[in-house]
Protein backbone atom coordinates (compact mmCIF):
# COMPACT_ATOMS: atom_id res chain seq x y z
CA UNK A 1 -15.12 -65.83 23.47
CA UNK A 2 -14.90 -63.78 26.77
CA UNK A 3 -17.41 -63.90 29.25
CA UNK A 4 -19.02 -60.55 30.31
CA UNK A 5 -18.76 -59.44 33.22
CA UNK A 6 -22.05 -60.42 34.47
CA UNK A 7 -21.57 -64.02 33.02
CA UNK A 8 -18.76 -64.16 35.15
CA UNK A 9 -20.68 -63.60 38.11
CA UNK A 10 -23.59 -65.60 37.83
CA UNK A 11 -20.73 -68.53 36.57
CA UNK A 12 -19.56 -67.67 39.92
CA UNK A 13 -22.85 -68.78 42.06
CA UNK A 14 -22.86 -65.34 43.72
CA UNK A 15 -25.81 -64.72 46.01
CA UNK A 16 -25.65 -61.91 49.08
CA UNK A 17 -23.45 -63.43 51.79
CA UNK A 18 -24.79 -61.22 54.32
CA UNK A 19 -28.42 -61.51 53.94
CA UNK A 20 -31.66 -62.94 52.20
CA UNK A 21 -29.22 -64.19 49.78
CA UNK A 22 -30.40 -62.26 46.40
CA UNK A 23 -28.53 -63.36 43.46
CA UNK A 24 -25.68 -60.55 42.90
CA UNK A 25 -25.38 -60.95 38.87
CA UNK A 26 -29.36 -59.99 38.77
CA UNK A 27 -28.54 -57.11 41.27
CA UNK A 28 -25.36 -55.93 39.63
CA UNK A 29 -26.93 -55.82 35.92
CA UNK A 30 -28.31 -52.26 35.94
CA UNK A 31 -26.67 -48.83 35.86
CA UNK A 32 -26.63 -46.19 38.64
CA UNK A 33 -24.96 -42.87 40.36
CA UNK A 34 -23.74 -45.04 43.19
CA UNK A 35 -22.43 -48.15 44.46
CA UNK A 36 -21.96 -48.74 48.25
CA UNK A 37 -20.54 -51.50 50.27
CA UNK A 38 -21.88 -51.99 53.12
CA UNK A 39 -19.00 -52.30 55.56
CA UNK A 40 -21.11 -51.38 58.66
CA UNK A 41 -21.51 -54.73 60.36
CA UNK A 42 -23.55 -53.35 62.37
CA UNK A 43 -24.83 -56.43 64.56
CA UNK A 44 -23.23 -56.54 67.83
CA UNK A 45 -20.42 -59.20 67.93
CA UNK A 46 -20.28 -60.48 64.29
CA UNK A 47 -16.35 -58.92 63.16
CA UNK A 48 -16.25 -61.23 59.52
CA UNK A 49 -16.70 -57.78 57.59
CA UNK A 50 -14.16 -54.92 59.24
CA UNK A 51 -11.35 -57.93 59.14
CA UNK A 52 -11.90 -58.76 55.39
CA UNK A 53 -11.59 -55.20 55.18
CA UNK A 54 -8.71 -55.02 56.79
CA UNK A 55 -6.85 -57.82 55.05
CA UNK A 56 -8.36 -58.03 52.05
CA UNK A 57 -8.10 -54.39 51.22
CA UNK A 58 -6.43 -54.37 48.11
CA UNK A 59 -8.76 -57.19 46.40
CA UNK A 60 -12.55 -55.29 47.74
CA UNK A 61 -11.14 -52.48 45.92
CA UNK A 62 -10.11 -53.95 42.95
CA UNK A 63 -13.63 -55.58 42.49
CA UNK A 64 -15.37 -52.28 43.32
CA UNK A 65 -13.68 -50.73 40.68
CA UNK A 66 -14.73 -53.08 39.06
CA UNK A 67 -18.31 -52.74 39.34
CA UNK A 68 -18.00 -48.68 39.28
CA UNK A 69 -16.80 -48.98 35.41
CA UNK A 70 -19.76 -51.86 35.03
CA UNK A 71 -22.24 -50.47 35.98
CA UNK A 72 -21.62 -47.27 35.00
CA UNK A 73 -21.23 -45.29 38.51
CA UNK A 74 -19.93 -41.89 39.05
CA UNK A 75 -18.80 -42.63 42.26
CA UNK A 76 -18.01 -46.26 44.45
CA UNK A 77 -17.99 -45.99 48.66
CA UNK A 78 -16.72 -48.05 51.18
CA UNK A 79 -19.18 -47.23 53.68
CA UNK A 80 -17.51 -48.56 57.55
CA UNK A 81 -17.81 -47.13 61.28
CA UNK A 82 -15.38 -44.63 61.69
CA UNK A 83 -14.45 -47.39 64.79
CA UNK A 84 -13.09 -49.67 62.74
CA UNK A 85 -9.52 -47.99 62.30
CA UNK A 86 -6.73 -50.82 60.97
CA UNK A 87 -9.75 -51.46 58.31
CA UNK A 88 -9.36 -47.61 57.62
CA UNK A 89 -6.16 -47.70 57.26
CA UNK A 90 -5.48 -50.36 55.13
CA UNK A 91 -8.11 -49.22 52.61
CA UNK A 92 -6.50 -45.53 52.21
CA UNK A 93 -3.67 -47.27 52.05
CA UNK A 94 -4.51 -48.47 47.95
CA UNK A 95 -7.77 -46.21 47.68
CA UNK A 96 -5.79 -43.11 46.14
CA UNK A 97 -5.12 -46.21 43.03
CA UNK A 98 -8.95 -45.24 42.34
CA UNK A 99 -10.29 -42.17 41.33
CA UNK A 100 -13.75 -42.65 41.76
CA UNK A 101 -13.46 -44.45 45.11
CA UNK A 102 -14.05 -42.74 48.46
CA UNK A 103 -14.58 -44.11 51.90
CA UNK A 104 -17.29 -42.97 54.26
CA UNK A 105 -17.35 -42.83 58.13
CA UNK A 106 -20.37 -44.03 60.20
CA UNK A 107 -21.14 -43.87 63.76
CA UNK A 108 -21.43 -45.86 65.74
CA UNK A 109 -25.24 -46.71 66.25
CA UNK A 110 -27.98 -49.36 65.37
CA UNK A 111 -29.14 -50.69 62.60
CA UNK A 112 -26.41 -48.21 60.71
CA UNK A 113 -25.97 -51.35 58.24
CA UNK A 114 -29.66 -51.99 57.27
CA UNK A 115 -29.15 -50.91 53.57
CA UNK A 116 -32.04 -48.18 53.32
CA UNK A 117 -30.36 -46.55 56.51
CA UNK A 118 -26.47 -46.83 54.66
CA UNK A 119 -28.11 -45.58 51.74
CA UNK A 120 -29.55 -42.34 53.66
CA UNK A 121 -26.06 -41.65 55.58
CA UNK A 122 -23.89 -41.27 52.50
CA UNK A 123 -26.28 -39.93 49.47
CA UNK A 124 -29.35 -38.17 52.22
CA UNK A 125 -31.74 -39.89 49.65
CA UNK A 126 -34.44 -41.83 51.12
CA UNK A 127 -35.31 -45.18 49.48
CA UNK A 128 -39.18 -45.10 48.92
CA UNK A 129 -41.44 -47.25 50.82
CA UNK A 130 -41.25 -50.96 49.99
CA UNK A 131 -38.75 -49.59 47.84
CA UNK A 132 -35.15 -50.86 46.90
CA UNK A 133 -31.69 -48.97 47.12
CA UNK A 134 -31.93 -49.27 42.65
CA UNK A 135 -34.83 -46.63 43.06
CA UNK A 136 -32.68 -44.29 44.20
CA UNK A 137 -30.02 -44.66 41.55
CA UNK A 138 -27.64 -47.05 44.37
CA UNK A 139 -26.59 -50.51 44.55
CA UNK A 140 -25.78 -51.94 47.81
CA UNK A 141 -23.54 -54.89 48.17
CA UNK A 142 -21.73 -56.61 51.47
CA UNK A 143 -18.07 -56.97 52.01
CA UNK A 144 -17.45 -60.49 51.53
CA UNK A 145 -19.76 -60.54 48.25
CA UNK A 146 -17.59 -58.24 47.26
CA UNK A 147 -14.62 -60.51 48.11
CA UNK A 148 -16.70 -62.84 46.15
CA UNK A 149 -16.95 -60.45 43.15
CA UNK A 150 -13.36 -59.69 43.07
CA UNK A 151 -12.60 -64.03 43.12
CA UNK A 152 -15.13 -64.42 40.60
CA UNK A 153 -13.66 -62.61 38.42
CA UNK A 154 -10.36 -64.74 38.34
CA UNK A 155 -12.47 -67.69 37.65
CA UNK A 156 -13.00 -68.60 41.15
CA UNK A 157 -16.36 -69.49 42.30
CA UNK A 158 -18.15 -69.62 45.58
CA UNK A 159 -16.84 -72.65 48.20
CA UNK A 160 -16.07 -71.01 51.09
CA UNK A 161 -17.63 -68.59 53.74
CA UNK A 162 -16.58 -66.91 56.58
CA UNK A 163 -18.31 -66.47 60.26
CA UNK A 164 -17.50 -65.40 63.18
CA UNK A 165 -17.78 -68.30 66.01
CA UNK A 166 -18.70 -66.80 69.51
CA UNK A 167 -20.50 -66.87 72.49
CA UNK A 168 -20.00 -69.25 75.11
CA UNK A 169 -17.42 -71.03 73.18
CA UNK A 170 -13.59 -71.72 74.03
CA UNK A 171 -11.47 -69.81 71.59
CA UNK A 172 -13.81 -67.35 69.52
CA UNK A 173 -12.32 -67.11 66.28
CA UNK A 174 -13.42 -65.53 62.44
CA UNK A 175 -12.58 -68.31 60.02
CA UNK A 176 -12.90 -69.59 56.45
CA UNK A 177 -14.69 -72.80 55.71
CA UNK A 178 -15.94 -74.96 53.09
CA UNK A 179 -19.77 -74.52 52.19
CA UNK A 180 -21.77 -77.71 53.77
CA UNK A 181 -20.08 -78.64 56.63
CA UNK A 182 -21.96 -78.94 59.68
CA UNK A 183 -22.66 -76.31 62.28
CA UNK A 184 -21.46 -78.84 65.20
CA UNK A 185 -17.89 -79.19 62.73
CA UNK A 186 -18.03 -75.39 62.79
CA UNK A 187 -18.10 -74.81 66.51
CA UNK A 188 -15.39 -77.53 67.10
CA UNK A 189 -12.97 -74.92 65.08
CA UNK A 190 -13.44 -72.60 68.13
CA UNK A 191 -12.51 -75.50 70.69
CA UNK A 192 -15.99 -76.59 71.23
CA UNK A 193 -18.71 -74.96 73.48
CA UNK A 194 -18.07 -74.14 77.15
CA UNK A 195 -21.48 -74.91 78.15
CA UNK A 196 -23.83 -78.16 77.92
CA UNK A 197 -27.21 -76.16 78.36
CA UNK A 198 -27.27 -73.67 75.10
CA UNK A 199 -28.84 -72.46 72.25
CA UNK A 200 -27.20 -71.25 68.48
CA UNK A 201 -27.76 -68.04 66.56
CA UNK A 202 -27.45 -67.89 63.14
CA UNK A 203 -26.28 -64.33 62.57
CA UNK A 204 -26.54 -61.46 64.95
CA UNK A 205 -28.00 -61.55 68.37
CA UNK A 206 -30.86 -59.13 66.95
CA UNK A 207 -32.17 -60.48 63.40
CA UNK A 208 -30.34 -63.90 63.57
CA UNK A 209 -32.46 -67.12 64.02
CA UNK A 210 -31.79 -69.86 66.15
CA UNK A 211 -30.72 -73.13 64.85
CA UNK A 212 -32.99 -76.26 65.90
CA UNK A 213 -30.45 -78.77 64.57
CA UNK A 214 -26.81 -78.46 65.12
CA UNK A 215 -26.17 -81.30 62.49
CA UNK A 216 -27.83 -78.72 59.00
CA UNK A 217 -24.97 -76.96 56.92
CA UNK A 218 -23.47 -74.19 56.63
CA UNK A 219 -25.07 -71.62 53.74
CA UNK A 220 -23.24 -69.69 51.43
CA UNK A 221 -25.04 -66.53 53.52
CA UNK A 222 -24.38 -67.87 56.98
CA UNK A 223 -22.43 -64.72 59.01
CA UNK A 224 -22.11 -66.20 62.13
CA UNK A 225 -22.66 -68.43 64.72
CA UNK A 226 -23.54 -67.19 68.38
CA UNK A 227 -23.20 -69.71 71.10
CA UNK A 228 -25.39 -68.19 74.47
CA UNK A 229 -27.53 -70.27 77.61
CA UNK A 230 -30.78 -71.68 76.43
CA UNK A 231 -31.89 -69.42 79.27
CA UNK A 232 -30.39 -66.14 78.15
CA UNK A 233 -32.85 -63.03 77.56
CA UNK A 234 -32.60 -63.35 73.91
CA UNK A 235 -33.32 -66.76 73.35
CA UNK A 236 -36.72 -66.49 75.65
CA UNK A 237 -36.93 -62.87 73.40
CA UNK A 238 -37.17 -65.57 69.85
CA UNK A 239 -38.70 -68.40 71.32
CA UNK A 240 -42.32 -65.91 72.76
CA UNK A 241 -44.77 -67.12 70.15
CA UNK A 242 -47.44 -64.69 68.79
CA UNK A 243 -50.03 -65.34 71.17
CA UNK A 244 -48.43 -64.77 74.00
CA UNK A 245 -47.02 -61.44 72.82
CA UNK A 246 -50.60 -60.13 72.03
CA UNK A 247 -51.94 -61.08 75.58
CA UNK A 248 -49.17 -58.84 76.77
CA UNK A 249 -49.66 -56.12 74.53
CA UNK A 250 -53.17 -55.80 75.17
CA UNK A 251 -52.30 -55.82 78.96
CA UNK A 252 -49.52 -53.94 79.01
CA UNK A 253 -48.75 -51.49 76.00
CA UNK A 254 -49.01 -47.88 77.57
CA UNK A 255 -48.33 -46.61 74.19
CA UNK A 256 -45.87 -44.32 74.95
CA UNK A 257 -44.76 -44.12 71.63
CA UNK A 258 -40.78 -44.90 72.79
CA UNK A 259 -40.92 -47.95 70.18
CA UNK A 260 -41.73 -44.90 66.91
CA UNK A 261 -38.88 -42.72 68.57
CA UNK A 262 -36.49 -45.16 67.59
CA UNK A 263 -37.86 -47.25 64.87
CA UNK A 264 -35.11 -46.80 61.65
CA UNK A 265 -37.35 -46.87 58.76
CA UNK A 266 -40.03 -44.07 60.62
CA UNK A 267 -36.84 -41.74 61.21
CA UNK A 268 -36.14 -42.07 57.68
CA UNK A 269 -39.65 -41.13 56.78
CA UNK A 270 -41.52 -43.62 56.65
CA UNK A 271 -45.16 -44.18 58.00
CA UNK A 272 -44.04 -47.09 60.05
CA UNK A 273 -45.52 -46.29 63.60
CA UNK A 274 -44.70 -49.60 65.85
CA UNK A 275 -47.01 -47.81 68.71
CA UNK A 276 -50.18 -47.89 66.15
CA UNK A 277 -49.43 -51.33 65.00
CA UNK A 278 -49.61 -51.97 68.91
CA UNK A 279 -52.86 -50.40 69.04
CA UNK A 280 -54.45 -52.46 65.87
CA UNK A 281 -53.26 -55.64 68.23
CA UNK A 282 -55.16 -54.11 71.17
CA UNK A 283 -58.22 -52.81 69.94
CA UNK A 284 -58.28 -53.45 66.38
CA UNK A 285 -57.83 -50.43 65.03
CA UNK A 286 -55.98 -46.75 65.58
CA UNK A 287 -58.45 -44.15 64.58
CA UNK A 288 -55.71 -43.22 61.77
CA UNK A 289 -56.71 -43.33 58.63
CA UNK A 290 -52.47 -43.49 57.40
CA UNK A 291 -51.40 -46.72 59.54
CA UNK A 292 -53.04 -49.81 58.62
CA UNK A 293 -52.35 -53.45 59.14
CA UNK A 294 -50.42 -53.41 55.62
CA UNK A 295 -48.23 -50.75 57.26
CA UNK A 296 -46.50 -54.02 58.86
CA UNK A 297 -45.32 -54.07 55.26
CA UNK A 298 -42.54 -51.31 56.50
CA UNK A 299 -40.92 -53.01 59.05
CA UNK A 300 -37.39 -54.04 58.91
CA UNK A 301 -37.50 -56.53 61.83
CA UNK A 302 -34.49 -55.02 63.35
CA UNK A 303 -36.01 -55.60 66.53
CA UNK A 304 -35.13 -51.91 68.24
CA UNK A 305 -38.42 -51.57 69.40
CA UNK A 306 -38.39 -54.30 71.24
CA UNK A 307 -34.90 -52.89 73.09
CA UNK A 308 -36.89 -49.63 73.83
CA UNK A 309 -39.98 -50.57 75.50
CA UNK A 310 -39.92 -50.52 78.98
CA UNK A 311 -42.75 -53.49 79.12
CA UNK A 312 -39.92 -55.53 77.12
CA UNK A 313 -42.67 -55.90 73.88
CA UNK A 314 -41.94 -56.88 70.59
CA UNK A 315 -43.76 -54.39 67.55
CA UNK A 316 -41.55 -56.24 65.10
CA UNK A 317 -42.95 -59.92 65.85
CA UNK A 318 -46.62 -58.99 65.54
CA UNK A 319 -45.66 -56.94 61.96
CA UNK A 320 -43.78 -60.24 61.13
CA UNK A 321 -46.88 -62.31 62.21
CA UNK A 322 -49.07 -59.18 60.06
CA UNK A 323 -47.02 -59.63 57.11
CA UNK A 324 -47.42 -63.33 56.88
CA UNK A 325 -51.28 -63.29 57.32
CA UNK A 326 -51.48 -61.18 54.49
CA UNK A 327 -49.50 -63.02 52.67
CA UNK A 328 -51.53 -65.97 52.77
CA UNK A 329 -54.40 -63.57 51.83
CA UNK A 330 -52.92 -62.45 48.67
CA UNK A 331 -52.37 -59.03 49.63
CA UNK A 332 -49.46 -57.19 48.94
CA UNK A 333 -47.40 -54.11 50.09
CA UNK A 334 -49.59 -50.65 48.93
CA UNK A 335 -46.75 -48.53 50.78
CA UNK A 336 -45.13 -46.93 47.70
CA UNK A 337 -44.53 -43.53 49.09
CA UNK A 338 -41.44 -41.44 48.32
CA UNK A 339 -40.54 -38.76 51.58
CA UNK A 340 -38.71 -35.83 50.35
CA UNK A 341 -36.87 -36.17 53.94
CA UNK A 342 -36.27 -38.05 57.22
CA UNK A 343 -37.49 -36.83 60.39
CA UNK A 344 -36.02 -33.96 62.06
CA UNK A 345 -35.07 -35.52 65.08
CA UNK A 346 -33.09 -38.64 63.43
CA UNK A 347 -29.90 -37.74 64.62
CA UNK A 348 -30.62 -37.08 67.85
CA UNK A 349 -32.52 -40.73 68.12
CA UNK A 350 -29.65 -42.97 66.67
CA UNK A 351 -29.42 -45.72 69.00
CA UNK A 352 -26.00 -46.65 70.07
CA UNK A 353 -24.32 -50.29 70.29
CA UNK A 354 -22.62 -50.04 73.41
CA UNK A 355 -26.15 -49.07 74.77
CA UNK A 356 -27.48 -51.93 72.74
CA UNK A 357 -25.53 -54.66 74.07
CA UNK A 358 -26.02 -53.72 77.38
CA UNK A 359 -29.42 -53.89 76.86
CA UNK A 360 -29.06 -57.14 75.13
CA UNK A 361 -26.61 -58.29 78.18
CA UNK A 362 -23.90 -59.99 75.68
CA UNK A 363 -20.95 -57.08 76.65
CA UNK A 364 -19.20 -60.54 78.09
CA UNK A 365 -18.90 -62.13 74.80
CA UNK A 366 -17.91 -58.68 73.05
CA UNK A 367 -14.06 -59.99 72.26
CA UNK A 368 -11.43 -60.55 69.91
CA UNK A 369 -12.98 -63.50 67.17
CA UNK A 370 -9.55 -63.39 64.86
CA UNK A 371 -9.59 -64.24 61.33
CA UNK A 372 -7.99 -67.31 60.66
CA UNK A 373 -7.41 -67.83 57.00
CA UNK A 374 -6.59 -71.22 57.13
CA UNK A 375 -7.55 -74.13 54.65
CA UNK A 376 -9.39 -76.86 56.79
CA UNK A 377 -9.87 -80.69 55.56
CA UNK A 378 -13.03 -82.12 56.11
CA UNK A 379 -14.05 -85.38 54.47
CA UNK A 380 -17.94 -84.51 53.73
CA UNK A 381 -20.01 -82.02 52.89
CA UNK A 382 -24.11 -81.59 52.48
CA UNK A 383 -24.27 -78.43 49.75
CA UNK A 384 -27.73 -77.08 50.13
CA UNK A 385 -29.83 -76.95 46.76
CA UNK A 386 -31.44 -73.64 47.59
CA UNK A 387 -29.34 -71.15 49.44
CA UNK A 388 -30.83 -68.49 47.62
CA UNK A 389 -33.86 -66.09 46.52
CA UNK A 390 -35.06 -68.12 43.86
CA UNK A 391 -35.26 -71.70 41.83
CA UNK A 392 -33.92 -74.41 43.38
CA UNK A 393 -30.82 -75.77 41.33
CA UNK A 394 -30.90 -78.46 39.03
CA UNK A 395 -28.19 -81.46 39.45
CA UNK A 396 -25.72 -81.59 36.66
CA UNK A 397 -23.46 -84.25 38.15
CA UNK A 398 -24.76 -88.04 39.03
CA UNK A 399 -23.92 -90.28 42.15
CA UNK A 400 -20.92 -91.34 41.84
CA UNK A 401 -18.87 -89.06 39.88
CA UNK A 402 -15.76 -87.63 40.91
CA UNK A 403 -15.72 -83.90 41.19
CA UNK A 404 -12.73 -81.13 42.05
CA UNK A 405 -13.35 -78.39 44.66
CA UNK A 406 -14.55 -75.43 42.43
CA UNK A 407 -16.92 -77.94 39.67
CA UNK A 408 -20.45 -77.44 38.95
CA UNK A 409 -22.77 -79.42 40.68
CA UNK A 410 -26.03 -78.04 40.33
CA UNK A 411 -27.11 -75.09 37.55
CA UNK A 412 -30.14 -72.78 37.31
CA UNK A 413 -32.43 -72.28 34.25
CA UNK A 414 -31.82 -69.75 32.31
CA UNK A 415 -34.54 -68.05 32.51
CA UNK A 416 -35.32 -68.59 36.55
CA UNK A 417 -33.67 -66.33 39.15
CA UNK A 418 -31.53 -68.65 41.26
CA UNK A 419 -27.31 -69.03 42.12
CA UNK A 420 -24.95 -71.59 40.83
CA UNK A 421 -23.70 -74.21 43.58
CA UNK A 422 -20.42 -75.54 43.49
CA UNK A 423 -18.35 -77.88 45.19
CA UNK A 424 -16.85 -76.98 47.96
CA UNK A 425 -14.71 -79.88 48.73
CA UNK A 426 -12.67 -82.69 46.03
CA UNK A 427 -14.40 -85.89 46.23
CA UNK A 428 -17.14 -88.23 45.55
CA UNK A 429 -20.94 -87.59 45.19
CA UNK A 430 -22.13 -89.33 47.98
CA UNK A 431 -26.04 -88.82 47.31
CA UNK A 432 -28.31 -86.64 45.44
CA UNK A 433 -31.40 -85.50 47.16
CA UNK A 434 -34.45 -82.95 46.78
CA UNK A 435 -32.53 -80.52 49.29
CA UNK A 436 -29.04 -80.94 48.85
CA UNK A 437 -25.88 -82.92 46.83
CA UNK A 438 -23.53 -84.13 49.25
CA UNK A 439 -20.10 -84.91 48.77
CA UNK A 440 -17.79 -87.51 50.51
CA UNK A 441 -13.58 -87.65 49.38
């Protein structure tokens, strides 16, 4: 019998390779007006997405087809900055093939790819509050999950993952590797760092994390790997702990209100207000009876606030720090409102990237990371058990056994949300563990 469409995709192990890593047959199994891929990329320095765009042209819109006839769609858009022209031009190349396919332009500006912002820019409908693009009748999916999509459905399941590999390293390059090697075997692909003294980011230089062990494995949602001076203004920016961020709000927030001006989710109408959130941290309260600790709820974390204040504070780390302690309290998000529009002034208040990286001082490591398509050999892998939203998998191979690149190795219930993991390299199961299965040829 044939598998569905959906069955192919959750055979696949498919999870977001861009972000929190939500399963994509759970998000793809619904029917809407629109589907949008996200081809903004917005992060400064990360280039995986516009060059899969580029050279993979023909297969993203094959697969969004794809999912326009699936799930019903009247209309499927490549969403990319208007910048990115040899991406352009290879996807109007073969879009005319596809009737219901249409590309759309951004600017140039920050956080253009957070979804509820791509969302607004092509449809002007504004995702509710604590809401989800699928409230608005649009799914949302990332370039190389699309990729994913489109190799899914020719059987082929997730092994590999592309990230850009910059910073203070030798040869910055864009390449394709096996899921579970190392991040140390990862940076020796772009010659190896030029600098003893540094520090890793795992994604962009404004929501990526740094990595505390060089030696963990690469995810199947990994985007890229930032190489910069354990000294640099962004690392000190990640490593300020709570505490000492309050003691400097409550000395030195003039509440100027420069951190609302910009903030992405209050231009698209939402009550997020980073300067009352400021005030709550200063004097435990705001005299409003609309913004509320639970208002952290609303907040993105795209850190822009942070880039705008002129005391160099950071709104999003105490609504990160809110959102956890109510976590632990059992309290959820009450913000369910729907605006009928974004603010007036949004257009005007779009932040810009070259403005952001100067700000962010990283306009040296700004270059050419080329896509290298290349098949590398590496004898071991660690596969992480959970690289996902969701149940952990379940083994379904021993120590021991011999497995082909492409096999099942661990499965998810069927009734638990979770992602298939498969292996990413031919070889031996080296050892089983509560975190991962790892592989040795």
């Amino acid at each position: 019998m044939e598998k569905s469409f959906i069955d192919l995709i959750k055979d696949g192990g498919l999870i977001g390779a861009g972000g929190a890593g939500f399963p994509t047959h759970v998000k793809l199994n619904a029917k809407v007006e629109y589907v949008i891929v996200n081809g903004a990329e917005c992060e400064p320095l990360l280039k995986v997405d516009q060059q899969l765009m580029d050279q993979k042209a023909s297969e993203l819109l094959y697969a969004l087809n794809k999912i326009v006839d699936e799930t019903e769609a009247k209309k499927g858009v490549v969403a990319l900055k208007r910048k990115y022209k040899a991406a352009i031009n290879h996807l109007n190349e073969k879009i005319g093939e596809y009737p219901k396919l249409e590309l759309f332009e951004l600017g140039n500006f920050y956080p253009a790819g957070d979804e509820q912002v791509t969302v607004y820019e092509v449809t002007k409908r504004v995702v509710p509050e604590g809401g989800i693009p699928l409230n608005v009748g649009v799914i949302v999916i990332n370039v190389e999950t699309l990729l994913n999509v489109y190799n899914a459905l020719k059987g082929k399941p997730v092994t590999d993952k592309y990230l850009t590999i910059t910073g203070e390293v030798k040869n910055p390059i864009t390449v394709k590797v096996p899921i579970g090697i190392s991040v140390r075997q990862a940076l020796d692909l772009a010659g190896g760092t030029l600098i003893d003294d540094f520090e890793i980011i795992d994604g962009g230089p404004m929501m990526g994390k740094l990595i505390e062990n060089i030696d963990r494995p690469i995810k199947k949602n990994t985007k890229g790997l930032i190489v910069i001076p354990k000294n640099h203004n962004i690392v000190l920016s990640k490593k300020k702990n709570i505490q000492s961020m309050l003691k400097q709000a409550r000395a030195a927030c003039c509440h100027c209100s420069m951190c609302t001006e910009v903030c992405p989710r209050h231009l698209l109408g939402h009550k997020m207000e980073p300067d009352k959130m400021m005030r709550i941290a200063s004097y435990g309260g705001t005299c409003s009876k609309d913004i509320l600790p639970t208002t952290a709820f609303l907040c993105s974390e795209c850190g822009l606030c942070e880039q705008v204040c002129v005391m160099g504070l950071q709104p999003w780390k105490l609504n990160n720090f809110f959102k956890g302690e109510l976590a632990k309290n059992g309290i959820k998000n009450p913000n369910h409102n729907a605006p009928e529009k974004s603010d007036d002034f949004r257009e005007y208040r779009k932040f810009p990237v070259h403005k952001l990286k100067q700000r962010l001082n990283i306009e040296k490591y700004d270059v050419e990371a080329l896509l290298q398509d290349s098949e590398y050999d590496f004898s071991e892998v660690v596969i992480l058990r959970s690289q996902h939203i969701g149940a952990k998998t379940e083994p379904v191979v021993k120590v021991g056994d011999n497995v082909e690149k492409g096999d099942l190795i661990g499965d998810i219930d069927s009734d638990k949300l979770g992602a298939k993991i498969h292996a990413s390299i031919s070889g031996i199961i080296k050892e089983i563990t509560d975190d991962s299965i790892v592989i040795s040829r």
